[in-house]
Protein backbone atom coordinates (compact mmCIF):
# COMPACT_ATOMS: atom_id res chain seq x y z
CA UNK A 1 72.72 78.28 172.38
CA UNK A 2 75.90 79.48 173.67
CA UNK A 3 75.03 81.35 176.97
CA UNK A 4 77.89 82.05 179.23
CA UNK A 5 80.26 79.24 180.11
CA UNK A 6 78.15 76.58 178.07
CA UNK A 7 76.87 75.76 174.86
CA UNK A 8 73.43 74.15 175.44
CA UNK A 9 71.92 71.76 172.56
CA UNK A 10 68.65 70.73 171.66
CA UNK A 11 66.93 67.88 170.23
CA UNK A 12 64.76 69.99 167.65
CA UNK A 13 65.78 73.52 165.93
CA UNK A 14 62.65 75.37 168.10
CA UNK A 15 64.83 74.66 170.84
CA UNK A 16 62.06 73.84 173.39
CA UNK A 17 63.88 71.09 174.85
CA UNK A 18 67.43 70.79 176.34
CA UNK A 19 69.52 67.38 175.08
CA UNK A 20 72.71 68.61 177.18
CA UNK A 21 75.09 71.08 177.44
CA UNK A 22 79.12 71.09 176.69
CA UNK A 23 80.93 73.09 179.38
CA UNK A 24 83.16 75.12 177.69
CA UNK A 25 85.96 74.71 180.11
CA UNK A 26 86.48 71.12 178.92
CA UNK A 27 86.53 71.88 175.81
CA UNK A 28 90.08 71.19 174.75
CA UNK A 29 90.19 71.66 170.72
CA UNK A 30 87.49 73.39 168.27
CA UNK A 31 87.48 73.10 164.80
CA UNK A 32 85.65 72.04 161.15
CA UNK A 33 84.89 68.90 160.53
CA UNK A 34 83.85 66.69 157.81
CA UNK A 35 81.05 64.29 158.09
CA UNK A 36 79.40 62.18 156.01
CA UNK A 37 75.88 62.86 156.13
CA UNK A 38 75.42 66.01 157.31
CA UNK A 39 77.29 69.60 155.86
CA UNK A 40 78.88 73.03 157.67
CA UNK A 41 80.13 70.91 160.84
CA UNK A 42 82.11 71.80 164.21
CA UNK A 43 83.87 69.58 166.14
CA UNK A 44 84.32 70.08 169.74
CA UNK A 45 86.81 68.01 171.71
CA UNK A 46 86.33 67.72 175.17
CA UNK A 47 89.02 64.76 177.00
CA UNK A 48 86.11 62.00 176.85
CA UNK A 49 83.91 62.93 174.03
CA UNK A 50 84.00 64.64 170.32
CA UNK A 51 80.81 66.72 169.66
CA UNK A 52 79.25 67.61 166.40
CA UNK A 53 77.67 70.73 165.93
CA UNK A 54 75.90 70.75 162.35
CA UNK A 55 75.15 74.53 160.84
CA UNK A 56 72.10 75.16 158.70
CA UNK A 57 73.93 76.91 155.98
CA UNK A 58 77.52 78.50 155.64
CA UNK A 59 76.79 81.60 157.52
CA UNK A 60 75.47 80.42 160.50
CA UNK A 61 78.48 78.18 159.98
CA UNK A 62 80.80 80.86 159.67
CA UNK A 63 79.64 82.92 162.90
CA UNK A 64 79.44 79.89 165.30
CA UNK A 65 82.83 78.92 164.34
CA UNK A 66 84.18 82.30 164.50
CA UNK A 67 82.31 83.10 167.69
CA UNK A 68 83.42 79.58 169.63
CA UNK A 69 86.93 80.29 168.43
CA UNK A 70 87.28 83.38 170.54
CA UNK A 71 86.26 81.24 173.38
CA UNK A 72 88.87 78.65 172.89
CA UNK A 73 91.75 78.98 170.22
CA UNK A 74 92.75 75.65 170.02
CA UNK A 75 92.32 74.00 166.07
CA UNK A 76 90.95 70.78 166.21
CA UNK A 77 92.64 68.45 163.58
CA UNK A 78 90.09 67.65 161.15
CA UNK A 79 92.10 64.39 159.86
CA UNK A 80 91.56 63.20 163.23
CA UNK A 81 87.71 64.37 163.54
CA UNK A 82 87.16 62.55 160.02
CA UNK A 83 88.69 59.20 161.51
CA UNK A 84 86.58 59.51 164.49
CA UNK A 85 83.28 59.56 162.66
């Protein structure tokens, strides 16, 4: 849930409890990503840790990357991302 100057995850989709939250503020690169298990991913680079943000289906895909993009410009380099995985 993106919600002013975080984006808050969860550990199941009805969202009724908090795992953590990434400050947007760190975040230093955003971009797709390619994984190998899981489809319609977004990588988020802070300076000490890559996050994973998995979509359900290409347009929820589509509108978080969009939508996170505005916040912070930056492309992540997916060569790097797929490395890193």
């Amino acid at each position: 849930m993106l919600g002013g100057e975080k984006l808050e995850y969860f550990t199941e989709q009805d969202r009724k409890v908090i795992k953590g939250n990434i400050p947007l503020r760190d975040v230093i690169e955003i971009g797709h990503i390619l994984h190998e298990t899981r489809s319609f991913c977004i990588g988020l680079r802070t300076e000490k840790r890559l996050y994973v943000v998995s979509c359900e289906d290409e347009t929820g895909f589509s509108m978080w990357l969009a939508r996170l993009q505005e916040i912070q410009p930056r492309q992540l380099d997916s060569e790097v991302c797929e490395r890193l995985i």
